[in-house]
PDB file of N, CA and C in Angstrom:
ATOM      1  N   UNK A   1     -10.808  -4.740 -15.239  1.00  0.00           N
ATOM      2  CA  UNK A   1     -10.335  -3.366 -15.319  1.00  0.00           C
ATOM      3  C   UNK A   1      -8.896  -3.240 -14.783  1.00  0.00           C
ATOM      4  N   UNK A   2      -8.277  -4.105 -13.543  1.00  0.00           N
ATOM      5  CA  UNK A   2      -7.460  -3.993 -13.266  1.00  0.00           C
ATOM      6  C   UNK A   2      -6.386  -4.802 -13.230  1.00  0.00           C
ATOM      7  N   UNK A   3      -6.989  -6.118 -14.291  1.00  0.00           N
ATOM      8  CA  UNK A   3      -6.194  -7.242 -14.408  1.00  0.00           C
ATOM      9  C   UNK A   3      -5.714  -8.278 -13.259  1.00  0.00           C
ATOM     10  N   UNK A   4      -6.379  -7.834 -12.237  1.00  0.00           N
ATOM     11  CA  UNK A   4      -6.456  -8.716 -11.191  1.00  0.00           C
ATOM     12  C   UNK A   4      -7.655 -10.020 -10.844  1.00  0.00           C
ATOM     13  N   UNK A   5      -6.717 -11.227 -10.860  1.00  0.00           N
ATOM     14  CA  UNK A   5      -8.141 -11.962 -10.968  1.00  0.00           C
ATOM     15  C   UNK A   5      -8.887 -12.339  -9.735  1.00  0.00           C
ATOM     16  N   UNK A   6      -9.966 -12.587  -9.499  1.00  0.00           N
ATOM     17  CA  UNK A   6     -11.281 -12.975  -8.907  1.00  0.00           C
ATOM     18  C   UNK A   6     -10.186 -13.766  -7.295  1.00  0.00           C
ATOM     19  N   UNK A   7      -9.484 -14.580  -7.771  1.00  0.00           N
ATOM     20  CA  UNK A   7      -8.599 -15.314  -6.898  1.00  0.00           C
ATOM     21  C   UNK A   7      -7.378 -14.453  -6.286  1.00  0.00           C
ATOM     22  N   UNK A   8      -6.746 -13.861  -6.500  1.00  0.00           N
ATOM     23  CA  UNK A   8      -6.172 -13.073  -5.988  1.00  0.00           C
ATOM     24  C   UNK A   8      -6.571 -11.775  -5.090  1.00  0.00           C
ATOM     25  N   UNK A   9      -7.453 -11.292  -5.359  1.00  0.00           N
ATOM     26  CA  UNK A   9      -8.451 -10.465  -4.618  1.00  0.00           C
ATOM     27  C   UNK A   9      -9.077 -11.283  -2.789  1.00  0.00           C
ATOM     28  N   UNK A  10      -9.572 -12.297  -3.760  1.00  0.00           N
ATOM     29  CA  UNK A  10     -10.255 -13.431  -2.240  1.00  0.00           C
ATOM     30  C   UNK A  10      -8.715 -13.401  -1.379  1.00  0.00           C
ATOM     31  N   UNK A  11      -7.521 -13.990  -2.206  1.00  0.00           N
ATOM     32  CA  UNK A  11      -6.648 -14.324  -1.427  1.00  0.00           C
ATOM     33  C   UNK A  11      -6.229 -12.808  -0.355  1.00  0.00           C
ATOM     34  N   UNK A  12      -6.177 -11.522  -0.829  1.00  0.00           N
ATOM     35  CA  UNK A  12      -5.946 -10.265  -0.057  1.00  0.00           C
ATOM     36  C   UNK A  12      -7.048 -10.222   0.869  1.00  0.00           C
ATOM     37  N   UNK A  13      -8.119 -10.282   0.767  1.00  0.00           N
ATOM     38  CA  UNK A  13      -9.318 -10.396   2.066  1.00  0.00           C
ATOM     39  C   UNK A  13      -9.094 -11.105   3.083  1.00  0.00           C
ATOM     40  N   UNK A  14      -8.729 -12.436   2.460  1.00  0.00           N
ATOM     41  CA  UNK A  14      -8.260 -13.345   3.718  1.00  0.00           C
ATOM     42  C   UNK A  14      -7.009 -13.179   4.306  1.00  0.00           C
ATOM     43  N   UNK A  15      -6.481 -12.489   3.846  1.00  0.00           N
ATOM     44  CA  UNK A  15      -4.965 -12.052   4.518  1.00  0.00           C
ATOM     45  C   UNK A  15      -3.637 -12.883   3.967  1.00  0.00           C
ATOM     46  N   UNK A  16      -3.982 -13.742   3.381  1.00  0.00           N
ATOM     47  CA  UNK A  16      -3.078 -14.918   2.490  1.00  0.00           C
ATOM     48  C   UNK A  16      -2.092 -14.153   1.737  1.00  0.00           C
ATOM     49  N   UNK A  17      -2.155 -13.467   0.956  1.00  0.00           N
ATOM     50  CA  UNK A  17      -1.016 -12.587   0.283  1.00  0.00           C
ATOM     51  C   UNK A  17      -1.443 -11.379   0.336  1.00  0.00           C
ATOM     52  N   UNK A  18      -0.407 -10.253  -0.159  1.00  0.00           N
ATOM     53  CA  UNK A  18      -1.100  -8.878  -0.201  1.00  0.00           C
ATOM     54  C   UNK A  18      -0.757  -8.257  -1.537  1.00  0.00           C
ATOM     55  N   UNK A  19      -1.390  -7.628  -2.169  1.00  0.00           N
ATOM     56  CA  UNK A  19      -1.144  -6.911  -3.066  1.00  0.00           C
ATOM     57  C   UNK A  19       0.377  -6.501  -3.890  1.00  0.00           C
ATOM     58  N   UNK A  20       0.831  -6.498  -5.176  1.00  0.00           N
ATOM     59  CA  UNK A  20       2.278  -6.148  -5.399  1.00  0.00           C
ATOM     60  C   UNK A  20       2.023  -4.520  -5.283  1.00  0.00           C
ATOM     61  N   UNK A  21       2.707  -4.237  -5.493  1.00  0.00           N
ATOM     62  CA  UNK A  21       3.015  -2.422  -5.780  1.00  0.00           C
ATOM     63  C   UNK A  21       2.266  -2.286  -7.252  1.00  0.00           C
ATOM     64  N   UNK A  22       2.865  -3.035  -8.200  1.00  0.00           N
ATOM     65  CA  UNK A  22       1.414  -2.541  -9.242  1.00  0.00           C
ATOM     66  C   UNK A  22       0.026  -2.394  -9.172  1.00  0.00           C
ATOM     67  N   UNK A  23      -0.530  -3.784  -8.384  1.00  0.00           N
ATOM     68  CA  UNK A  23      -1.438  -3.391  -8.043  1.00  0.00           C
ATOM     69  C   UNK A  23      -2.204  -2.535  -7.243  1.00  0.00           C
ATOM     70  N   UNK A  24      -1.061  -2.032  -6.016  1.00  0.00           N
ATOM     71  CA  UNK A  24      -1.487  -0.918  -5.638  1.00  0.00           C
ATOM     72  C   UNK A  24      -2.011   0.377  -6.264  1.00  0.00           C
ATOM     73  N   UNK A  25      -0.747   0.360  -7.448  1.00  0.00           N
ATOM     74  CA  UNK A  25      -0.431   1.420  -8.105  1.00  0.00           C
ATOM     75  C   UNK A  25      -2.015   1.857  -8.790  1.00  0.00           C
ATOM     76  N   UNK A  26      -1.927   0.822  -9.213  1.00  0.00           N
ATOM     77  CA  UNK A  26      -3.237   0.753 -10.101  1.00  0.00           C
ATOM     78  C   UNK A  26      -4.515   1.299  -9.312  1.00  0.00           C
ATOM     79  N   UNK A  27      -4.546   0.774  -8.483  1.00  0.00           N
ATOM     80  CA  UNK A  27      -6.021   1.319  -7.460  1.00  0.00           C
ATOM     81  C   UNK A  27      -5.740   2.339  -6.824  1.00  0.00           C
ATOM     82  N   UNK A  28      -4.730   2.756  -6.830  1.00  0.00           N
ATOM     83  CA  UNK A  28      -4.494   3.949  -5.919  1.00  0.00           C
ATOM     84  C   UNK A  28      -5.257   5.128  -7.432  1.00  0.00           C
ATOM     85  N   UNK A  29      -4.490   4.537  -8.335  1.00  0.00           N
ATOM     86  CA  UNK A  29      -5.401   5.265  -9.943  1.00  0.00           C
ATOM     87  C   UNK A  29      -6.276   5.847  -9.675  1.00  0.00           C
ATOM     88  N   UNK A  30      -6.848   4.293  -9.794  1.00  0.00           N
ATOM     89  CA  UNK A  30      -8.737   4.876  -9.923  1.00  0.00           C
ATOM     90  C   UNK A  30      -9.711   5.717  -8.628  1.00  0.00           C
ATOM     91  N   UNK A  31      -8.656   5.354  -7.076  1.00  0.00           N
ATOM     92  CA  UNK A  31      -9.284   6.087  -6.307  1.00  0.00           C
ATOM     93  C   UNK A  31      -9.056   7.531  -6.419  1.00  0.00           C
ATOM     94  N   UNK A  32      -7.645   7.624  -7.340  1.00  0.00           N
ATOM     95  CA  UNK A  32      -7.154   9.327  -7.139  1.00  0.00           C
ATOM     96  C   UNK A  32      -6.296   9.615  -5.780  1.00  0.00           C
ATOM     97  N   UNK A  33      -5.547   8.891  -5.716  1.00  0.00           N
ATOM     98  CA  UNK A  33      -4.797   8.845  -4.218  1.00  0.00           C
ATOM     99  C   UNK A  33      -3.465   8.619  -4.495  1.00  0.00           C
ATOM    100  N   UNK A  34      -2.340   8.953  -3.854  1.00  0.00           N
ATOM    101  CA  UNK A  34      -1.169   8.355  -3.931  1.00  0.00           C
ATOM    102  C   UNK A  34      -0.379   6.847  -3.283  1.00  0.00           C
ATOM    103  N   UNK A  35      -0.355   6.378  -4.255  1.00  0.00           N
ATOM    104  CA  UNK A  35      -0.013   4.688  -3.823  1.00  0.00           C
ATOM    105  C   UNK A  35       1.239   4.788  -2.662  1.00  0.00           C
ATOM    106  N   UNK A  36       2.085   6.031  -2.306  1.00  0.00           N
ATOM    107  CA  UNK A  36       3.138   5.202  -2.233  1.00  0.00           C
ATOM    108  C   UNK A  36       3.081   5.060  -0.672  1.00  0.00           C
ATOM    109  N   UNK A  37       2.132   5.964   0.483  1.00  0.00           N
ATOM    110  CA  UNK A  37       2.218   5.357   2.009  1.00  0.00           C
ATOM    111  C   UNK A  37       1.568   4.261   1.942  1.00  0.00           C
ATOM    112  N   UNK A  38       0.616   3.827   1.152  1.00  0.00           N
ATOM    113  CA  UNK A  38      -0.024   2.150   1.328  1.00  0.00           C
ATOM    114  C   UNK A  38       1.153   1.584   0.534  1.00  0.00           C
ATOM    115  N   UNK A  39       2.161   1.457  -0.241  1.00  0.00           N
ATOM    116  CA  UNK A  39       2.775   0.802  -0.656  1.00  0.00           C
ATOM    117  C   UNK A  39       4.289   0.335   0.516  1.00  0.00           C
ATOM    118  N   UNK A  40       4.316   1.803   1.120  1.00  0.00           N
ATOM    119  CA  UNK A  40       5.675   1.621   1.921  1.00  0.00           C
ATOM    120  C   UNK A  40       5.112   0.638   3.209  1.00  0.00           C
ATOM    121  N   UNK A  41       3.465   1.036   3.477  1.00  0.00           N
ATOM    122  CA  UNK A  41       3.218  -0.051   4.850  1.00  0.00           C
ATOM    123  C   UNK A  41       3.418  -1.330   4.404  1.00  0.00           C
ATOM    124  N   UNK A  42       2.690  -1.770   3.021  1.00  0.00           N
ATOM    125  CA  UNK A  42       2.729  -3.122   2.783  1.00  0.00           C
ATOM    126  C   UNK A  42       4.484  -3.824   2.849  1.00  0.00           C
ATOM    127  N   UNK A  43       5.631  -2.642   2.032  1.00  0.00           N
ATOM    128  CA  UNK A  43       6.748  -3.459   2.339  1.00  0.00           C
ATOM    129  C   UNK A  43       6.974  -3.697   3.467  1.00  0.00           C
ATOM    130  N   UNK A  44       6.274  -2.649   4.911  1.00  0.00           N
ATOM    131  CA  UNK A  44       6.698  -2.679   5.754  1.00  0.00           C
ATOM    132  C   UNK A  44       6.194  -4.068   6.494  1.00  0.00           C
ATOM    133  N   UNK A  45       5.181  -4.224   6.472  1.00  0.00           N
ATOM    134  CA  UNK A  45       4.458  -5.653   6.934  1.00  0.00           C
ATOM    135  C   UNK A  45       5.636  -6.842   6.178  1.00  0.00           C
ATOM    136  N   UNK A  46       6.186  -6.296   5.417  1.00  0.00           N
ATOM    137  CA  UNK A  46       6.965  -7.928   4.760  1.00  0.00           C
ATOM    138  C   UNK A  46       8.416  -7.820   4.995  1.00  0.00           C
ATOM    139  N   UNK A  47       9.080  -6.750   6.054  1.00  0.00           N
ATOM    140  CA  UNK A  47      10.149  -6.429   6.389  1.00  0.00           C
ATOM    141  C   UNK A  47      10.677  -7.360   7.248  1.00  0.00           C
ATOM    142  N   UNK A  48      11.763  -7.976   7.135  1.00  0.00           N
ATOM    143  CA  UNK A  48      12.556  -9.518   8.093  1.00  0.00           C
ATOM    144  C   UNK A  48      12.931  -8.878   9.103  1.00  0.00           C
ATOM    145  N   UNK A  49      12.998  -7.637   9.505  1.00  0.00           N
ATOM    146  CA  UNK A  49      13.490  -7.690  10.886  1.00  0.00           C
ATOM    147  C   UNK A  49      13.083  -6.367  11.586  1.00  0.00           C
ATOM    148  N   UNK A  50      12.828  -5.841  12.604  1.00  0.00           N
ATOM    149  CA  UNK A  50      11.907  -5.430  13.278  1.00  0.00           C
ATOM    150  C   UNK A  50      13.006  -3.928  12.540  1.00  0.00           C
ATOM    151  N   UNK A  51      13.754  -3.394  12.552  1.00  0.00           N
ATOM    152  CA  UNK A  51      14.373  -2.102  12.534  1.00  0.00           C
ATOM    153  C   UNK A  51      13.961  -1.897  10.585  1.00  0.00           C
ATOM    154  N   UNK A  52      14.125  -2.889  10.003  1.00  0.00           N
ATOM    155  CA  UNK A  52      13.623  -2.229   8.660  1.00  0.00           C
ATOM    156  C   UNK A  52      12.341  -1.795   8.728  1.00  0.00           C
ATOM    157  N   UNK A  53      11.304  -3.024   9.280  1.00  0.00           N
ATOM    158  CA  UNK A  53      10.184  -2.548   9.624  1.00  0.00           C
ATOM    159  C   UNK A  53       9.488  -1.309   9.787  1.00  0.00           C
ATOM    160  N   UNK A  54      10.755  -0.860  11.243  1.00  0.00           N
ATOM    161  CA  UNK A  54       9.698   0.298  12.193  1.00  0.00           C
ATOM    162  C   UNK A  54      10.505   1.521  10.970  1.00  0.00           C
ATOM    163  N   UNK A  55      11.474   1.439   9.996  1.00  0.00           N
ATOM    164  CA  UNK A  55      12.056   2.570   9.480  1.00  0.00           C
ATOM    165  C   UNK A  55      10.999   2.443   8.220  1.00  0.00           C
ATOM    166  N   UNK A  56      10.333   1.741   7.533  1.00  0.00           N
ATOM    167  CA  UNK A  56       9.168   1.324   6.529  1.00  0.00           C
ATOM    168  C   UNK A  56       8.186   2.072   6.939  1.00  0.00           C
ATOM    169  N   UNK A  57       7.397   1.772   7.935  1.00  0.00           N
ATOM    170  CA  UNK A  57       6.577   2.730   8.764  1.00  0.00           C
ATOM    171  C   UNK A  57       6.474   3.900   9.352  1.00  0.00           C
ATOM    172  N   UNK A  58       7.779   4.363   9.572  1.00  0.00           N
ATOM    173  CA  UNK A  58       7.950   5.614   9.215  1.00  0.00           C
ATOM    174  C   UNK A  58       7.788   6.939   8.329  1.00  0.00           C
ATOM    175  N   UNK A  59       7.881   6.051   7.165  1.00  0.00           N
ATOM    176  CA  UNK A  59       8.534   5.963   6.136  1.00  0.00           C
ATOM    177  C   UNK A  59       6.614   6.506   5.447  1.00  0.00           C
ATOM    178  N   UNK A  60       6.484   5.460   5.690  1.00  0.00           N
ATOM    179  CA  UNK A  60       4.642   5.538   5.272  1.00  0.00           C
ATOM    180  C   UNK A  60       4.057   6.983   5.988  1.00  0.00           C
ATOM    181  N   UNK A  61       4.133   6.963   7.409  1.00  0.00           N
ATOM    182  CA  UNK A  61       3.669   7.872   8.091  1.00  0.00           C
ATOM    183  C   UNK A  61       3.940   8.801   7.888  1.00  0.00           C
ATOM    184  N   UNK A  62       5.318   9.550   6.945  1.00  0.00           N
ATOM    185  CA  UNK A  62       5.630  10.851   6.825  1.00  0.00           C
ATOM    186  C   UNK A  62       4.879  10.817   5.322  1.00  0.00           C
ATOM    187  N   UNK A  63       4.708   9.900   4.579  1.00  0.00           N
ATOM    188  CA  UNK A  63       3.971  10.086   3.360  1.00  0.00           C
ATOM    189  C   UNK A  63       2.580  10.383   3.169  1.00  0.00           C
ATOM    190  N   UNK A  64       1.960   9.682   4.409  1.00  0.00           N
ATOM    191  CA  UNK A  64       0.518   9.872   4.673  1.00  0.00           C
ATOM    192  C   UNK A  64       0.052  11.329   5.189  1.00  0.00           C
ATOM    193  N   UNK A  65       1.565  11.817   5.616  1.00  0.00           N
ATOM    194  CA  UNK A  65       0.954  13.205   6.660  1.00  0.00           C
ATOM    195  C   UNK A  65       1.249  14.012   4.906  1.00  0.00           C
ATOM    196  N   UNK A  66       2.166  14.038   4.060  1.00  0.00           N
ATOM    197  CA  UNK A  66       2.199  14.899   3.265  1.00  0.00           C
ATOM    198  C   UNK A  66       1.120  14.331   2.106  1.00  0.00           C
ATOM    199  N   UNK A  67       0.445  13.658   2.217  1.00  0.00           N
ATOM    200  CA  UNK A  67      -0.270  13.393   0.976  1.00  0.00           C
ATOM    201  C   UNK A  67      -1.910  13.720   1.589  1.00  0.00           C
ATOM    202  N   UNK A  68      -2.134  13.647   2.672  1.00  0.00           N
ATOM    203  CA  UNK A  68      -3.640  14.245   3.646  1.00  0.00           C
ATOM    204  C   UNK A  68      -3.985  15.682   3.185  1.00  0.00           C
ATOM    205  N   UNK A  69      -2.780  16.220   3.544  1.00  0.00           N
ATOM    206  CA  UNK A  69      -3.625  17.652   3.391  1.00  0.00           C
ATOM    207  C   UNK A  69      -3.981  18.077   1.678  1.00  0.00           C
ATOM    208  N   UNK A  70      -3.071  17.582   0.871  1.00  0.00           N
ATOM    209  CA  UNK A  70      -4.067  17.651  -0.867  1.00  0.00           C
ATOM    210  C   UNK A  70      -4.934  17.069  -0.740  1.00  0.00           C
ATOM    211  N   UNK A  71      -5.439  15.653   0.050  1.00  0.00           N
ATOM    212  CA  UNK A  71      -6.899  15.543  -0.371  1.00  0.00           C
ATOM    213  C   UNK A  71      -7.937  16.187  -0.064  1.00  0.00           C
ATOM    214  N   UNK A  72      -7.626  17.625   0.992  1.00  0.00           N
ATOM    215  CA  UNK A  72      -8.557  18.310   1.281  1.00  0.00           C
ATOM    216  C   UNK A  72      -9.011  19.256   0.254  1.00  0.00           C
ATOM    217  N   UNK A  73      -7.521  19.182  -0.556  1.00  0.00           N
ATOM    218  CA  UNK A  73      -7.613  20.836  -1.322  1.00  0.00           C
ATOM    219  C   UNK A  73      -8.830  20.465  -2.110  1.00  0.00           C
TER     220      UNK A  73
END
């Protein structure tokens, strides 16, 4: 369904790689959610140096606070 194979999946459980942004994109789909604060944490986890990082995470956290309150509506 999502063109992701069997092996790539195992490899995200185990922590070995993480997901691209399409594939986020994609599951964020089918849950009905907006991909882009799980997308900004994941760049943020792959950020080289601690100040892109903590500005990535930020970055997520102001997306997560504006994307919470529609899932109530």
């Amino acid at each position: 369904m999502l063109g992701i194979s069997k092996t790539s999946v195992t490899h995200w459980r185990n922590g070995r790689t993480r997901p691209d942004d399409l594939a986020v994109i994609r599951m964020a789909r089918l849950m009905h959610t907006d991909p882009a604060p799980i997308v900004a944490e994941l760049h943020a986890e792959r950020a080289q140096d601690p100040e892109s990082r903590a500005l990535r995470l930020r970055i997520a956290g102001q997306l997560q606070a504006t994307v919470a309150p529609r899932c109530h509506e």
